[in-house]
N, C-alpha and C. Protein backbone atom coordinates (compact mmCIF):
# COMPACT_ATOMS: atom_id res chain seq x y z
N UNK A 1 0.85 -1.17 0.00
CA UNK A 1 0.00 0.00 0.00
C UNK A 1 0.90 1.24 0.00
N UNK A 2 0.28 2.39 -0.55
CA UNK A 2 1.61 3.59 -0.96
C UNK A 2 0.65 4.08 0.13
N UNK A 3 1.45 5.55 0.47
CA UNK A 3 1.39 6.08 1.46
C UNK A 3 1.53 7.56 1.17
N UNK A 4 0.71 8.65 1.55
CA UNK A 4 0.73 10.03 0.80
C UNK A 4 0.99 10.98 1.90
N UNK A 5 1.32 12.05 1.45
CA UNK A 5 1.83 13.19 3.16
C UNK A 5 0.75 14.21 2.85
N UNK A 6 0.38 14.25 4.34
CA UNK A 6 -0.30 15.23 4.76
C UNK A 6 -0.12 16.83 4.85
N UNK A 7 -0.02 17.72 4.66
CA UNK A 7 -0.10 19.10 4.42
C UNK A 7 -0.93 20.30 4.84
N UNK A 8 -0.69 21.60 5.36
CA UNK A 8 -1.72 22.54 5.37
C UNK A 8 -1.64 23.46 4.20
N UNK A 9 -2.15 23.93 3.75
CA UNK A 9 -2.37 25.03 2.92
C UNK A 9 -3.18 25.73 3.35
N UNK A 10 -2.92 26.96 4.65
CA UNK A 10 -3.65 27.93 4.83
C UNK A 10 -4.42 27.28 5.74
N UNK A 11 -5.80 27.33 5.52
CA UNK A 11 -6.79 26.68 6.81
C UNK A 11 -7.44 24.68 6.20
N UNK A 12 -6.84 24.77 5.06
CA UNK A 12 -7.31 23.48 4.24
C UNK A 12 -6.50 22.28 4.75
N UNK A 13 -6.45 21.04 4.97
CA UNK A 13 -5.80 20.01 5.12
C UNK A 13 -5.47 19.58 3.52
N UNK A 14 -4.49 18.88 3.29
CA UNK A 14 -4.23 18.51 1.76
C UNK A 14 -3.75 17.53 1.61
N UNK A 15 -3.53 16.57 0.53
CA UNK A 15 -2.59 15.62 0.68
C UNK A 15 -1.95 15.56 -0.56
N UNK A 16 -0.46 14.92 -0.82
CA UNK A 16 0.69 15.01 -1.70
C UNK A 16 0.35 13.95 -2.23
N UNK A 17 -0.39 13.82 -2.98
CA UNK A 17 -0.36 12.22 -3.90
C UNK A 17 0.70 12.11 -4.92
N UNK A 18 1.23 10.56 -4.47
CA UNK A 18 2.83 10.19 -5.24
C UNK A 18 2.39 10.41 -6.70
N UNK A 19 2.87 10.09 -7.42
CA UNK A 19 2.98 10.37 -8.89
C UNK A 19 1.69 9.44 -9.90
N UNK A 20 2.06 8.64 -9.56
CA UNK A 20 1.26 7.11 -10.15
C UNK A 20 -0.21 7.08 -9.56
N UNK A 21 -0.94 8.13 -8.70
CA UNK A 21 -1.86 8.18 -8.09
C UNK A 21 -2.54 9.73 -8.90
N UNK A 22 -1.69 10.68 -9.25
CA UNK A 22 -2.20 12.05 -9.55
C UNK A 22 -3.41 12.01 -10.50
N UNK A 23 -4.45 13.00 -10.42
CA UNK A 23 -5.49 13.04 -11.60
C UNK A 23 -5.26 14.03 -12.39
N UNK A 24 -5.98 14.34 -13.60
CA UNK A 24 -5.81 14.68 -14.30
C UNK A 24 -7.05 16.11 -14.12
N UNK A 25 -6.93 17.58 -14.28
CA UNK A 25 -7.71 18.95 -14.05
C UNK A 25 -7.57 19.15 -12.81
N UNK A 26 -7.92 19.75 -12.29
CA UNK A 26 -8.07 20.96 -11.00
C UNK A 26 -8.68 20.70 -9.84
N UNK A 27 -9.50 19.92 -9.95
CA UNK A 27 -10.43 19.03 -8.91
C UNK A 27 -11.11 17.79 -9.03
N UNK A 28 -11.08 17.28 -7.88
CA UNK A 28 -11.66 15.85 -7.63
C UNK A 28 -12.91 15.92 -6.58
N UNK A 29 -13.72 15.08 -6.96
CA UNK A 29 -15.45 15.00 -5.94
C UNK A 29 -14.53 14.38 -4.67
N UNK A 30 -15.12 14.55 -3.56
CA UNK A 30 -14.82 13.45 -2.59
C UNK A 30 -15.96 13.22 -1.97
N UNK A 31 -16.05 11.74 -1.18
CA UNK A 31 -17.07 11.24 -0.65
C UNK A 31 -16.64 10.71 0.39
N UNK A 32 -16.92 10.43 1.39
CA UNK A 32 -16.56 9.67 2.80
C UNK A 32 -17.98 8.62 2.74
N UNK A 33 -16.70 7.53 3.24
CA UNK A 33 -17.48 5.77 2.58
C UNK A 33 -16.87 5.38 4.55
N UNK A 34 -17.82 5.11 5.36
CA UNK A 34 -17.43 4.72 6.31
C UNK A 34 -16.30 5.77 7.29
N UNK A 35 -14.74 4.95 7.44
CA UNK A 35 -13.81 5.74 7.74
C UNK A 35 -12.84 6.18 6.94
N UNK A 36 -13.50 5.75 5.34
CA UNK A 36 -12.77 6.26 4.23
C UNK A 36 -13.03 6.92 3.27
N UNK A 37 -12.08 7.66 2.47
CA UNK A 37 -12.17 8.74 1.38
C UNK A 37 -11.97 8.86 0.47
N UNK A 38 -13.17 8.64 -0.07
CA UNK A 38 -12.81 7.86 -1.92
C UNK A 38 -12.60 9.33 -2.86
N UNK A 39 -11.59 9.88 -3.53
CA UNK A 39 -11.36 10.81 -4.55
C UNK A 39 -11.89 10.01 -5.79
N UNK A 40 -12.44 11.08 -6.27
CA UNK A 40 -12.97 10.61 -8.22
C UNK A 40 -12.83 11.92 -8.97
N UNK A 41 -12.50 11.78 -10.39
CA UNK A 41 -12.24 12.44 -11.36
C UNK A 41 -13.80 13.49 -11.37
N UNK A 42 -13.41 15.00 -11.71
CA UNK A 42 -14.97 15.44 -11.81
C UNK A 42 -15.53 14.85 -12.78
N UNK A 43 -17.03 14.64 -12.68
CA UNK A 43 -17.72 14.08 -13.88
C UNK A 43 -17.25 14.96 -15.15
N UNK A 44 -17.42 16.26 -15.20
CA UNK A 44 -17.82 17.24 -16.42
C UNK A 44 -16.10 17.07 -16.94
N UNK A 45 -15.30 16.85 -16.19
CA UNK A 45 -13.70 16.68 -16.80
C UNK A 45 -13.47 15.58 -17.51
N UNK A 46 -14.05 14.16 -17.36
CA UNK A 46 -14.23 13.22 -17.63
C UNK A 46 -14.90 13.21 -18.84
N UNK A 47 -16.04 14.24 -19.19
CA UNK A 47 -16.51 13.85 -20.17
C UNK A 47 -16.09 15.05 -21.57
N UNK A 48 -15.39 15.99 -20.85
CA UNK A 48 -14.86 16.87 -21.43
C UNK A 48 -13.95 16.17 -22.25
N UNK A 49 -13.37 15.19 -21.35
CA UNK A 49 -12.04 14.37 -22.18
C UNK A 49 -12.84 13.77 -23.18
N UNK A 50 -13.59 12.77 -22.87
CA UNK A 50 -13.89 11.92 -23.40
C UNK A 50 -14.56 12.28 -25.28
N UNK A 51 -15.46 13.64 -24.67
CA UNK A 51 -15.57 14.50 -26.04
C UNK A 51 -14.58 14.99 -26.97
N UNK A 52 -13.69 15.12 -26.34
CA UNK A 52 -12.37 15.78 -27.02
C UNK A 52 -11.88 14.87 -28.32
N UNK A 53 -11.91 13.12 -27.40
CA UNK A 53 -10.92 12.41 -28.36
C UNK A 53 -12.53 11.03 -28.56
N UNK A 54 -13.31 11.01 -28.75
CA UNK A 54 -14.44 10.08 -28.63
C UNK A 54 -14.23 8.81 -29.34
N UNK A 55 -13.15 9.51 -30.13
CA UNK A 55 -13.17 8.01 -31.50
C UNK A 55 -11.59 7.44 -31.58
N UNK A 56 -11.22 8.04 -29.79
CA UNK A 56 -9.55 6.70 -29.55
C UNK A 56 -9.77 5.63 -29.31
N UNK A 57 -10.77 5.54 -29.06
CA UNK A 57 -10.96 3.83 -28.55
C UNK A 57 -10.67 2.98 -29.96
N UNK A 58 -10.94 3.46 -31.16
CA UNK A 58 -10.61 2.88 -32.48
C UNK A 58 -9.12 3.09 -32.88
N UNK A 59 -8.28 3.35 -32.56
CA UNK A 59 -6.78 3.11 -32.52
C UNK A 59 -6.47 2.34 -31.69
N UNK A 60 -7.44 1.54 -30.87
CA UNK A 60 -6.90 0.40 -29.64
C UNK A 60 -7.32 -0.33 -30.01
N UNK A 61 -7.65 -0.55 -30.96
CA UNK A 61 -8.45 -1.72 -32.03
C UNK A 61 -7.54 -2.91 -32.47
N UNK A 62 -7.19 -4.20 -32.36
CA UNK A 62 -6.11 -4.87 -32.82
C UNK A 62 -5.82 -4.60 -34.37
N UNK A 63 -4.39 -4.48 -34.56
CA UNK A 63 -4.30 -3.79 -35.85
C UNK A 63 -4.44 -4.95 -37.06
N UNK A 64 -3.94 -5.94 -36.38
CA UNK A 64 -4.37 -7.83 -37.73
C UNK A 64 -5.48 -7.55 -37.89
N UNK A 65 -6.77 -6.90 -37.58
CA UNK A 65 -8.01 -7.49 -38.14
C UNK A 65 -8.14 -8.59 -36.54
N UNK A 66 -9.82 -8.95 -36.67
CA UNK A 66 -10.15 -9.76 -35.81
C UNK A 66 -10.10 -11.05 -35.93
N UNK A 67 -10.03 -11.68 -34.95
CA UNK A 67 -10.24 -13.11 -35.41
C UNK A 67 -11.32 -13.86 -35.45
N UNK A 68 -11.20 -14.95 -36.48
CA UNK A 68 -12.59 -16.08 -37.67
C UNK A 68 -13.63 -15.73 -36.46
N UNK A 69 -13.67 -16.50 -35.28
CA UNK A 69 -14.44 -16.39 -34.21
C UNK A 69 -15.57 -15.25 -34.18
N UNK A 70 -14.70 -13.84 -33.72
CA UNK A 70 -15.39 -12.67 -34.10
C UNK A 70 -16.20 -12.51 -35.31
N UNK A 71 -15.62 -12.59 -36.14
CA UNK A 71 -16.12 -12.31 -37.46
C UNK A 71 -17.43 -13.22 -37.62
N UNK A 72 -17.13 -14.19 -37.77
CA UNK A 72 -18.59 -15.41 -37.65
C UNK A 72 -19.75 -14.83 -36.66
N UNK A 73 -19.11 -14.66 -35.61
CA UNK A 73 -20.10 -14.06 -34.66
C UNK A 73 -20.89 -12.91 -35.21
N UNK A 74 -20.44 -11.97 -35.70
CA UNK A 74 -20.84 -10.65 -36.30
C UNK A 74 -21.78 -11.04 -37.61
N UNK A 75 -21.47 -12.06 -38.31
CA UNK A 75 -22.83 -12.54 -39.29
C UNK A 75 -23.42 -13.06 -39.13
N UNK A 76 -23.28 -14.01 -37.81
CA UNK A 76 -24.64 -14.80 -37.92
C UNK A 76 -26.19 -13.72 -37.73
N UNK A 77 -27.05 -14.59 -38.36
CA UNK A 77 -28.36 -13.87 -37.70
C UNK A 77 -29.63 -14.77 -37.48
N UNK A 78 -29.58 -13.61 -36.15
CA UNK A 78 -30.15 -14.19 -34.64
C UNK A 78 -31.97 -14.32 -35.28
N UNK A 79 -32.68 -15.71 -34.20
CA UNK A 79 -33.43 -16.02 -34.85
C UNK A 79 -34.90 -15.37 -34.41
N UNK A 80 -35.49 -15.00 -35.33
CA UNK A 80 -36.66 -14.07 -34.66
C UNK A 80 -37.78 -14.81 -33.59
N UNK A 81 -37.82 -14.27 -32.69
CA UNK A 81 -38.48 -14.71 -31.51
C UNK A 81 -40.07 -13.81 -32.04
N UNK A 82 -41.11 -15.36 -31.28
CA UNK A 82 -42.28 -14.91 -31.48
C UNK A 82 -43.14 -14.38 -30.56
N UNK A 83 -43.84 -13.69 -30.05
CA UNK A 83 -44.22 -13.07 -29.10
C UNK A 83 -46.09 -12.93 -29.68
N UNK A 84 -46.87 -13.29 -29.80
CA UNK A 84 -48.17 -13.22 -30.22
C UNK A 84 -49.11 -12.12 -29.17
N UNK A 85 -48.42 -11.86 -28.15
CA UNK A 85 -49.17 -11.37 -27.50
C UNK A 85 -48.64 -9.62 -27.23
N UNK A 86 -47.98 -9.63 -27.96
CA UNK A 86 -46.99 -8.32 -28.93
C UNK A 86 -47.73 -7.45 -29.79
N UNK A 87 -47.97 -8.98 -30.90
CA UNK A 87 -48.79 -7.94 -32.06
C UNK A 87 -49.82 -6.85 -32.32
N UNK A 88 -50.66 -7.02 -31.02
CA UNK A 88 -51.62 -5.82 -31.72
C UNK A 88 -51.22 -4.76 -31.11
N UNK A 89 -49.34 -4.54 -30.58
CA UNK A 89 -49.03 -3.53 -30.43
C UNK A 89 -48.51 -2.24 -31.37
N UNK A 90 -48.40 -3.37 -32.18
CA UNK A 90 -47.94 -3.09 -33.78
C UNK A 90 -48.66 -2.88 -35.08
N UNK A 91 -49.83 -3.10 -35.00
CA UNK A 91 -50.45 -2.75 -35.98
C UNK A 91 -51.03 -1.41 -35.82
């Protein structure tokens, strides 16, 4: 378990988070869970990012192409289920 130092800044308590722990913008939510203190990324920073770059997740894509498995999977087609008591939602 890492271990972080405690600090004042003025009238605020603070803490020095090691390197491998730091977040990313200006602030973090906190919540007290029992006798502990869970930090999280702000939502609106999170999605700020996420807007920024939306379509990286497709450069993490394996670059061979997928494998037979996948691919098969992706054509089959699924078999229509009957539901009779559906239909006269639909007409």
């Amino acid at each position: 378990m890492s271990k972080a130092k405690l600090f004042w800044d003025g009238r605020s308590q603070a803490v020095r988070l090691p390197e491998e722990f730091q977040f990313e913008g200006q602030e973090v939510d906190i919540e007290r869970v029992g006798n502990t203190l869970v930090l999280k990324p702000v939502v609106e920073q999170v999605k700020a990012d996420l807007a920024e770059d939306e379509w990286a997740w497709l450069d993490r894509l394996p670059k061979g192409g997928f494998d037979q498995d996948f691919i098969d999977a992706t054509e089959e087609e699924g078999v229509q289920q009957e539901r009779p008591g559906l239909d006269k939602l639909f007409k």
